[in-house]
Protein backbone atom coordinates (compact mmCIF):
# COMPACT_ATOMS: atom_id res chain seq x y z
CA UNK A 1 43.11 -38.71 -33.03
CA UNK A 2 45.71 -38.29 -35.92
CA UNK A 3 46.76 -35.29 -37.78
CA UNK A 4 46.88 -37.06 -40.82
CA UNK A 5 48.67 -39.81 -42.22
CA UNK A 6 52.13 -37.34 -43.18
CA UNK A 7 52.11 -35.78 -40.08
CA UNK A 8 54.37 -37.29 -37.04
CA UNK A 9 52.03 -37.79 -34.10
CA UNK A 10 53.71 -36.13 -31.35
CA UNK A 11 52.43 -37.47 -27.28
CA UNK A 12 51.04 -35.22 -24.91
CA UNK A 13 54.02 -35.19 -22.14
CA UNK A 14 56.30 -33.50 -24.89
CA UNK A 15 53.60 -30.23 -25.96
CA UNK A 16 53.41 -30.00 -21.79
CA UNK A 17 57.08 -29.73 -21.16
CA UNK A 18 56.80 -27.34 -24.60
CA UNK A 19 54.13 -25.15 -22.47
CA UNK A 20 56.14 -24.84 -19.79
CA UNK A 21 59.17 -23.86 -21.23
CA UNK A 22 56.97 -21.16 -22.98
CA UNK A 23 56.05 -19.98 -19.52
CA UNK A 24 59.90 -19.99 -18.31
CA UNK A 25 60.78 -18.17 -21.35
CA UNK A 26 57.46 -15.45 -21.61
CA UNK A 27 56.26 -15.15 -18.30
CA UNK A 28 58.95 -12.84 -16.85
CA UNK A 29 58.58 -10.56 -19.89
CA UNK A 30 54.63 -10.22 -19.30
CA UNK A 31 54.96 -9.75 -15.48
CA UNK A 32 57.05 -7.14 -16.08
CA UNK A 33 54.83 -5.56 -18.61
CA UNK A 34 51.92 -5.86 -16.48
CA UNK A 35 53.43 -4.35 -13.27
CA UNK A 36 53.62 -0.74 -15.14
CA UNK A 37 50.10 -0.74 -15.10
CA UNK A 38 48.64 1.64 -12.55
CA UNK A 39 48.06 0.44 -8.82
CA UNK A 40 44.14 -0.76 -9.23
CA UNK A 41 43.82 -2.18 -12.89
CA UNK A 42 47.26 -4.06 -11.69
CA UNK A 43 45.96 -5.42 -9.00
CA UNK A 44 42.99 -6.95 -10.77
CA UNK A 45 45.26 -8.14 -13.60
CA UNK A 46 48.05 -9.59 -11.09
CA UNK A 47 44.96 -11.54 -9.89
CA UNK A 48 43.28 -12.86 -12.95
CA UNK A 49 46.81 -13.97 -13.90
CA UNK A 50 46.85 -15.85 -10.94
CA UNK A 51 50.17 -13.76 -9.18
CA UNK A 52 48.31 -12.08 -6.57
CA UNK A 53 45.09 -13.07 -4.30
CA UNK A 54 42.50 -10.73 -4.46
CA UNK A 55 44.15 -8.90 -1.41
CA UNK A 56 47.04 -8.67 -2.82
CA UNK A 57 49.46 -11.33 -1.68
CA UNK A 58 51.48 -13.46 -3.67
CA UNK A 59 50.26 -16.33 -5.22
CA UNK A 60 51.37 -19.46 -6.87
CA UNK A 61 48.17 -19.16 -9.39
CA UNK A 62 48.95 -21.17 -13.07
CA UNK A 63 48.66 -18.39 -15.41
CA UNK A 64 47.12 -20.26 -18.28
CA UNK A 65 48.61 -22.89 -21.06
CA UNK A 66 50.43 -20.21 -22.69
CA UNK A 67 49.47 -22.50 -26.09
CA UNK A 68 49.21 -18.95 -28.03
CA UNK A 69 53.04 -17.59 -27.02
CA UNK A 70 54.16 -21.22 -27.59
CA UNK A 71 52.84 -20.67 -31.26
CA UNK A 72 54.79 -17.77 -31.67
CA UNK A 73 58.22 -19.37 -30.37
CA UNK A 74 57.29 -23.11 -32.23
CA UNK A 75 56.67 -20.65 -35.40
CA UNK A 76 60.04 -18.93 -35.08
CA UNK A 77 61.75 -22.04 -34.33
CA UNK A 78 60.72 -23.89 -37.34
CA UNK A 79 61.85 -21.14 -39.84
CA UNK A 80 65.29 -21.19 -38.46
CA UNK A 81 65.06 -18.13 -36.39
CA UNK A 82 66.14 -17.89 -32.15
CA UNK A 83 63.36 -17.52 -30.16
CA UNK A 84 64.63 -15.33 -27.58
CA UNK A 85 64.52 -12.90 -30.62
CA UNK A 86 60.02 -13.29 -30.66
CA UNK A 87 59.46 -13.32 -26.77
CA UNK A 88 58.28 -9.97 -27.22
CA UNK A 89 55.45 -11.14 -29.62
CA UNK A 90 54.65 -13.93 -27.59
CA UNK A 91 54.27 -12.04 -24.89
CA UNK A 92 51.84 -9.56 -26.98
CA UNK A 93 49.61 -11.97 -28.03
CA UNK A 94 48.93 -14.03 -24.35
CA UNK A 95 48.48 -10.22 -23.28
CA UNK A 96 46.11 -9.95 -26.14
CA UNK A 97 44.55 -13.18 -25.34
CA UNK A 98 43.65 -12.70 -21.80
CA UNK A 99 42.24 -9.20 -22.17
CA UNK A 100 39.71 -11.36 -24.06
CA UNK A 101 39.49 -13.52 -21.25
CA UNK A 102 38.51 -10.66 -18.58
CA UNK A 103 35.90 -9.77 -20.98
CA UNK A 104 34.41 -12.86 -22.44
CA UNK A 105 34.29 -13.98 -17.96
CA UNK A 106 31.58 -10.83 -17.94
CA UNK A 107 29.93 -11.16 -21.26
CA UNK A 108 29.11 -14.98 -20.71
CA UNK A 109 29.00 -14.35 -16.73
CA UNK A 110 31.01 -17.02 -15.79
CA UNK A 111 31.57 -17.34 -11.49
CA UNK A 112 35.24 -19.20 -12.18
CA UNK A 113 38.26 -19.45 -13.99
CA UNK A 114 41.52 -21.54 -13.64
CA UNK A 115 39.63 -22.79 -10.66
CA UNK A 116 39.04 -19.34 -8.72
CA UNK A 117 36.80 -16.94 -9.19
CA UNK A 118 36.83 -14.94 -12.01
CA UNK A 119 37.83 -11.12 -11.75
CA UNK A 120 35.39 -9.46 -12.48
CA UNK A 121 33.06 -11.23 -9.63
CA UNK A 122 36.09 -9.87 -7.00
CA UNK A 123 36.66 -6.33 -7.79
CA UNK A 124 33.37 -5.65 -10.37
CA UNK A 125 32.34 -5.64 -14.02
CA UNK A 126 33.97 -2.07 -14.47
CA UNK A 127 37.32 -2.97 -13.08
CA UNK A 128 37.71 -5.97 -14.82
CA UNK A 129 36.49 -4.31 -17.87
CA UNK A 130 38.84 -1.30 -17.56
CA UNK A 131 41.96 -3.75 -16.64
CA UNK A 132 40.76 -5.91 -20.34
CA UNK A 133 41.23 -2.95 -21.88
CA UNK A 134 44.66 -2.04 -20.63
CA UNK A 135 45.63 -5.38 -21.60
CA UNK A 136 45.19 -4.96 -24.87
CA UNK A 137 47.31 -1.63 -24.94
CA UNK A 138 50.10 -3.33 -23.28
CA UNK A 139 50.03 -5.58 -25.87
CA UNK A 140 50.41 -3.12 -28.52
CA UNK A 141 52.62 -1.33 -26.93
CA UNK A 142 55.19 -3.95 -26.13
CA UNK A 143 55.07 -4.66 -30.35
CA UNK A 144 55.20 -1.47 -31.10
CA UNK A 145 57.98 -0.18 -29.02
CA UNK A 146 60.08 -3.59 -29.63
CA UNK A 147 62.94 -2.57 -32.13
CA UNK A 148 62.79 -5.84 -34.19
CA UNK A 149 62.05 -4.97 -37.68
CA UNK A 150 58.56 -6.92 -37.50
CA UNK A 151 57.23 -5.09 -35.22
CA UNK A 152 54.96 -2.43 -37.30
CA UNK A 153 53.94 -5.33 -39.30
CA UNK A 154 53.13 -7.35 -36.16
CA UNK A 155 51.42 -4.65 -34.36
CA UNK A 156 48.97 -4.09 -37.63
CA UNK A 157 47.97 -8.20 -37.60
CA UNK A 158 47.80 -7.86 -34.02
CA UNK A 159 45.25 -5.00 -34.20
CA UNK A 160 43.37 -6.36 -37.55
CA UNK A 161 43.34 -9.87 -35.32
CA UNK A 162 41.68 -8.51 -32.22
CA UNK A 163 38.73 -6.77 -34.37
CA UNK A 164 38.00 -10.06 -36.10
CA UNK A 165 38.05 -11.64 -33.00
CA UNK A 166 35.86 -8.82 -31.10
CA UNK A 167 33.04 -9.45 -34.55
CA UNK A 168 33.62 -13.01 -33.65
CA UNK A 169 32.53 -12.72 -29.68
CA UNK A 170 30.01 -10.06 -30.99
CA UNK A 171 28.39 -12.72 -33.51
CA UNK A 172 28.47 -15.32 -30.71
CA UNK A 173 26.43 -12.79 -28.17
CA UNK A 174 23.91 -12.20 -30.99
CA UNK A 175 23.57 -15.79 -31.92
CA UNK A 176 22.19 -16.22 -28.03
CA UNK A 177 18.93 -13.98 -29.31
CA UNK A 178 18.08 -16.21 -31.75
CA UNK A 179 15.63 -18.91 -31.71
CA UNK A 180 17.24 -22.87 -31.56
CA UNK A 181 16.76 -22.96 -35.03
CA UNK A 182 17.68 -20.02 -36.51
CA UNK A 183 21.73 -20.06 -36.68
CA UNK A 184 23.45 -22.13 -39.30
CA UNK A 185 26.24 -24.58 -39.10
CA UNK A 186 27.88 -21.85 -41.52
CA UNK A 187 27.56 -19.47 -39.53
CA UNK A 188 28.79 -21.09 -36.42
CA UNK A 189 32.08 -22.27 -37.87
CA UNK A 190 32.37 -18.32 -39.39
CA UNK A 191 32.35 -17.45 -35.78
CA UNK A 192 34.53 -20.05 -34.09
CA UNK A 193 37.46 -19.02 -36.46
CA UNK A 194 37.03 -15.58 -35.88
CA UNK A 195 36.43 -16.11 -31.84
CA UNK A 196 39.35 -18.44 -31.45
CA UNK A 197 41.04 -19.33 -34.72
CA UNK A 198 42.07 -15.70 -35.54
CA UNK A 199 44.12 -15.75 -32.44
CA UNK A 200 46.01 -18.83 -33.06
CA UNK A 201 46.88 -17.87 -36.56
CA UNK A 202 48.04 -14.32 -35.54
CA UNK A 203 49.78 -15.90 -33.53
CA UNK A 204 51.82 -18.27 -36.08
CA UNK A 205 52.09 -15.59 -38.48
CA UNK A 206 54.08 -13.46 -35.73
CA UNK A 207 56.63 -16.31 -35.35
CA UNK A 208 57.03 -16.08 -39.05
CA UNK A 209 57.10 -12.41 -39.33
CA UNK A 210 60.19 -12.17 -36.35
CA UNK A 211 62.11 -14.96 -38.54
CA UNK A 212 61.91 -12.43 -41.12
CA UNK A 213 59.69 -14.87 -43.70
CA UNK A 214 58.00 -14.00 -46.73
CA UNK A 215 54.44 -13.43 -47.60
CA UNK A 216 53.69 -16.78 -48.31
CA UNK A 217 54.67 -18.52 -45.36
CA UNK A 218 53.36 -15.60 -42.92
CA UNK A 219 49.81 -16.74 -44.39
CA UNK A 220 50.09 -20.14 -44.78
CA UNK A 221 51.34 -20.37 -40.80
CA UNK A 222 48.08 -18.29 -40.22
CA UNK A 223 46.18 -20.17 -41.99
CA UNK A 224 48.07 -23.08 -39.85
CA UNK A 225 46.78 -21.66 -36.86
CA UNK A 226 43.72 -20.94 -37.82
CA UNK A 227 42.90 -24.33 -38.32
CA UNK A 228 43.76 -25.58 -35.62
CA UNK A 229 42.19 -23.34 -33.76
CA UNK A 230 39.04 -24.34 -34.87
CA UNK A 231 39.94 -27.68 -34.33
CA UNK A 232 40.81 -25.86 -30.59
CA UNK A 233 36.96 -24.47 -30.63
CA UNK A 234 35.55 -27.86 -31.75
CA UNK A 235 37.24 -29.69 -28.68
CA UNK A 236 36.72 -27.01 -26.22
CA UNK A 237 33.17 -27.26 -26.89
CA UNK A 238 32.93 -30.83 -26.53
CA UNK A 239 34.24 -30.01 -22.90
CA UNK A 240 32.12 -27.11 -22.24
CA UNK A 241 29.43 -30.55 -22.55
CA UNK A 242 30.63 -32.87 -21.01
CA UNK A 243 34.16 -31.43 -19.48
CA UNK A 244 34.97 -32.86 -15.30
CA UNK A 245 34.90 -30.02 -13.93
CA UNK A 246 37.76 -30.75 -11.50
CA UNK A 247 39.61 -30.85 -14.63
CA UNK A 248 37.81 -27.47 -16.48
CA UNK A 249 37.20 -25.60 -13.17
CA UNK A 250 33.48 -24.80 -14.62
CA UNK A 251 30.16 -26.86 -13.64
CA UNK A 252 29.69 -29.77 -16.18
CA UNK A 253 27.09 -28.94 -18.50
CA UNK A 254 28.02 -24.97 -18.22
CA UNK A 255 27.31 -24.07 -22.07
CA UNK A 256 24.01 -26.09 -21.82
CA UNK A 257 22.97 -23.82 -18.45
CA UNK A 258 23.71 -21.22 -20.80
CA UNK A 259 22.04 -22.55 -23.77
CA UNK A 260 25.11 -21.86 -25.58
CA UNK A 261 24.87 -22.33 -29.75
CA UNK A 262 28.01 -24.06 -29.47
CA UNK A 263 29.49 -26.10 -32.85
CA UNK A 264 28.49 -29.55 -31.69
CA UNK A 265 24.77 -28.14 -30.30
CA UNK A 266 23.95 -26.21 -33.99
CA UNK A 267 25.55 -29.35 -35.63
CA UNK A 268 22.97 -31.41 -33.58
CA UNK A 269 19.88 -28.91 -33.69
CA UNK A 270 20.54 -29.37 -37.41
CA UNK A 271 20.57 -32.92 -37.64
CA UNK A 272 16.91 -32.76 -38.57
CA UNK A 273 16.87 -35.90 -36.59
CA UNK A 274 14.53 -36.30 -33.45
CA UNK A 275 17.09 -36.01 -30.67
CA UNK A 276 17.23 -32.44 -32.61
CA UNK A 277 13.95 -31.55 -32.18
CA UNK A 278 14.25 -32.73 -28.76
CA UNK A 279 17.04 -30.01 -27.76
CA UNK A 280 15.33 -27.72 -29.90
CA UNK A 281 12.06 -27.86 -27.36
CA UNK A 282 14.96 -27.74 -24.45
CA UNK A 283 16.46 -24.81 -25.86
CA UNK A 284 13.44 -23.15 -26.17
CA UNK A 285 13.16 -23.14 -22.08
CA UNK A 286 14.18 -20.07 -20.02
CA UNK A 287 15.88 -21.79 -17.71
CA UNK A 288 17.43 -25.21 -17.91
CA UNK A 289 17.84 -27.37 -14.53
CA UNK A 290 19.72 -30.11 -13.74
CA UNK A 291 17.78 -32.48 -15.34
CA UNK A 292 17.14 -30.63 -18.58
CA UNK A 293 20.95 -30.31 -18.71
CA UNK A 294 21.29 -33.71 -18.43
CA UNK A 295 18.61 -33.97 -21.32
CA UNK A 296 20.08 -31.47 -23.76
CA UNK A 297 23.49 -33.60 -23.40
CA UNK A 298 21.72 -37.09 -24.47
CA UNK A 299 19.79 -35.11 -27.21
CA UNK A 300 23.52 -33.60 -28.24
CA UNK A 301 24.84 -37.09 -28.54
CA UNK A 302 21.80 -39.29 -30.10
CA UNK A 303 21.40 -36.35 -32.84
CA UNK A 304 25.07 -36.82 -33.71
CA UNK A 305 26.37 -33.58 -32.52
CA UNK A 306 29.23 -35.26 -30.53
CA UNK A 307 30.69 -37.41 -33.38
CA UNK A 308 30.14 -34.40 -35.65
CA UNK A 309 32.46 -32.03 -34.08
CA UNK A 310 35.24 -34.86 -33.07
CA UNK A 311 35.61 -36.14 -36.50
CA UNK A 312 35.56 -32.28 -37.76
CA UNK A 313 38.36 -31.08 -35.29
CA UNK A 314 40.18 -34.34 -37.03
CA UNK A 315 39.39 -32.85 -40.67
CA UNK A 316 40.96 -29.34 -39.38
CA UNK A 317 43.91 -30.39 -38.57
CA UNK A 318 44.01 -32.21 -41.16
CA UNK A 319 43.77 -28.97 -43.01
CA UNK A 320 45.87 -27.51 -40.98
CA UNK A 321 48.69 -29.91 -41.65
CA UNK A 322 48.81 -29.17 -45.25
CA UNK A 323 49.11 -25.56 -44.56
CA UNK A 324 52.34 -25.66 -42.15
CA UNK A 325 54.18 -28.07 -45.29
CA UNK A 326 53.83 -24.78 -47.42
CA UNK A 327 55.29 -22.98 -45.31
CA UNK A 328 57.55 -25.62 -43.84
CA UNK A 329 57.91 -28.51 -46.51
CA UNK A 330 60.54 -30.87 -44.30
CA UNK A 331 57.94 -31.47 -41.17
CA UNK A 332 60.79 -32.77 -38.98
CA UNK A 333 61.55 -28.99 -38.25
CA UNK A 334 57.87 -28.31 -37.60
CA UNK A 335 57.67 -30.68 -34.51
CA UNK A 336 56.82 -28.30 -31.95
CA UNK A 337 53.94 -26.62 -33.72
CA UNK A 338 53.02 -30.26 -34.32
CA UNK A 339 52.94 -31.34 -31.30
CA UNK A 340 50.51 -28.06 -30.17
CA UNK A 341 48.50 -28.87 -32.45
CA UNK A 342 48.13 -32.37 -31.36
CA UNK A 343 48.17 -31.27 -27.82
CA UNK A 344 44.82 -28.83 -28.38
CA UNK A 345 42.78 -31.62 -29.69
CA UNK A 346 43.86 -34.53 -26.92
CA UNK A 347 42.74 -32.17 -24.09
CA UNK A 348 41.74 -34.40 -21.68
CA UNK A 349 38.14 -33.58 -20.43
């Protein structure tokens, strides 16, 4: 998949090395942060992060991608600014981020994450709620109390960011209540930006805001971000389908268990086609086994959901690619957001 025709298509080995030198650079800053939390909501975050076991030993867990704190450094970077200068808004947003995680692991009862189980199925639904929430204070705090000159401006997009994003996973919930037929395409890409776009795009403007830019280029590196995070949703939906899940570290098919209204699933019960109809009747089930899963994939693809949301992720960054060049006309100093961007939609599955 290519960005579009202007944009240098960057390969995935060079956005992985970009990750991890996000994690070299970030990770000791939110480990630290973390460990002032007190003794039980640390322990459940050391674990979720994947530091601790659920005992309390050390662990050699991955802690995530870090693709959100690599958005703030690549965003820095490419308006001339040293990133060392942003770690602490980096750090503030992947803090941000994964007290979204602890709480989206309850809300959608999911049994594992990063191939363990997830936190709140060790320690409870109140500890990992309570240890979400202290998350997102850290990552507040560590903006607020930074001395850079961005930080009151960072904190306030930060805390404006994790509203839209809370309406966003509060939309998403409600959609679940509905019949198969009774949440729009509209509606469903209103919600992926605000679930996942919002993030990424607070995340770009931060970079901007600790290189000291202007107004313009804040928003248009949101608006950056924001694309592409859809593009993010599109594909990450695509694997909640059909995802290995040696690879995702959920059971194939999990949004379909759940009868998620995922973008490609609305795109498809929309189709008005007959495979539509067909997951319609599925989704109408209480339960879906094995076989139905199986089903409500087929009816996914032959309706046209599948192509729908691959070539739209393509449009988005698309999109998204016009945005950066306002903000960053000469591309060549853009590469690393680039090659994120690139790197979200070639997940492999």
């Amino acid at each position: 998949m290519t960005l579009t025709s202007a944009a240098p298509v960057t390969d995935g080995p060079g956005a992985v090395e970009l990750l991890d030198r996000t994690r070299t650079a970030v990770d000791p800053q939110i480990r630290s942060t973390v460990e002032t939390l007190p003794g039980s909501i640390r322990r459940v975050a050391m674990y979720h992060f994947g530091w601790e076991d659920a005992d309390g030993t050390p662990a050699a867990g991955q802690a995530g991608k870090a693709i959100r704190p690599a958005l703030v450094l690549a965003a820095a970077r490419a308006l001339g600014a040293e990133e060392s200068r942003a770690v602490k808004a980096a750090a503030a947003v992947e803090l941000a981020h994964n007290f979204t995680l602890l709480h989206d692991d309850i809300v959608d009862e999911d049994p594992t994450r990063r191939h363990r189980p997830t936190a709140w199925t060790v320690f409870g639904i109140p500890d990992a709620l309570m240890a979400g929430d202290a998350m997102n204070a850290l990552a507040l705090r560590l903006l607020v109390e930074d001395p850079h000159p961005a930080s009151a401006a960072a904190t306030a997009r930060l805390a404006a960011c994790v509203i839209e994003l809370c309406a966003g996973q509060q939309a998403d919930c409600a959609f679940e209540a509905r019949g198969p037929r009774e949440v729009s395409l509209d509606e469903c890409l209103a919600m992926a930006t605000a679930k996942t776009g919002a993030l990424l795009g607070c995340s770009c403007a931060l970079g901007a805001l600790y290189a000291g830019a202007g107004e313009e280029e804040v928003t248009a590196l949101d608006s950056f971000g924001r694309e592409a995070g859809l593009a993010f949703q599109l594909i990450d939906d695509l694997i909640g389908i059909w995802g290995d899940p040696d690879r995702t570290g959920k059971p194939a098919g999990a949004d379909l268990v759940a009868r998620k209204k995922s973008l490609p699933v609305v795109a498809a019960l929309a189709s008005g086609t007959a495979a539509g109809e067909e997951l319609a009747e599925l989704y109408s089930r209480t339960t879906l086994d094995e076989r139905a899963v199986r089903a409500a994939a087929a009816a996914v693809e032959r309706a046209g959901g599948r192509d729908w949301a691959q070539a739209q992720a393509a449009e988005r960054m698309g999109r998204a690619v016009e945005h950066l060049a306002r903000a960053v006309p000469d591309l060549s100093a853009a590469g690393d957001l680039l090659a994120l961007a690139e790197f979200v939609t070639r997940r492999s599955r």
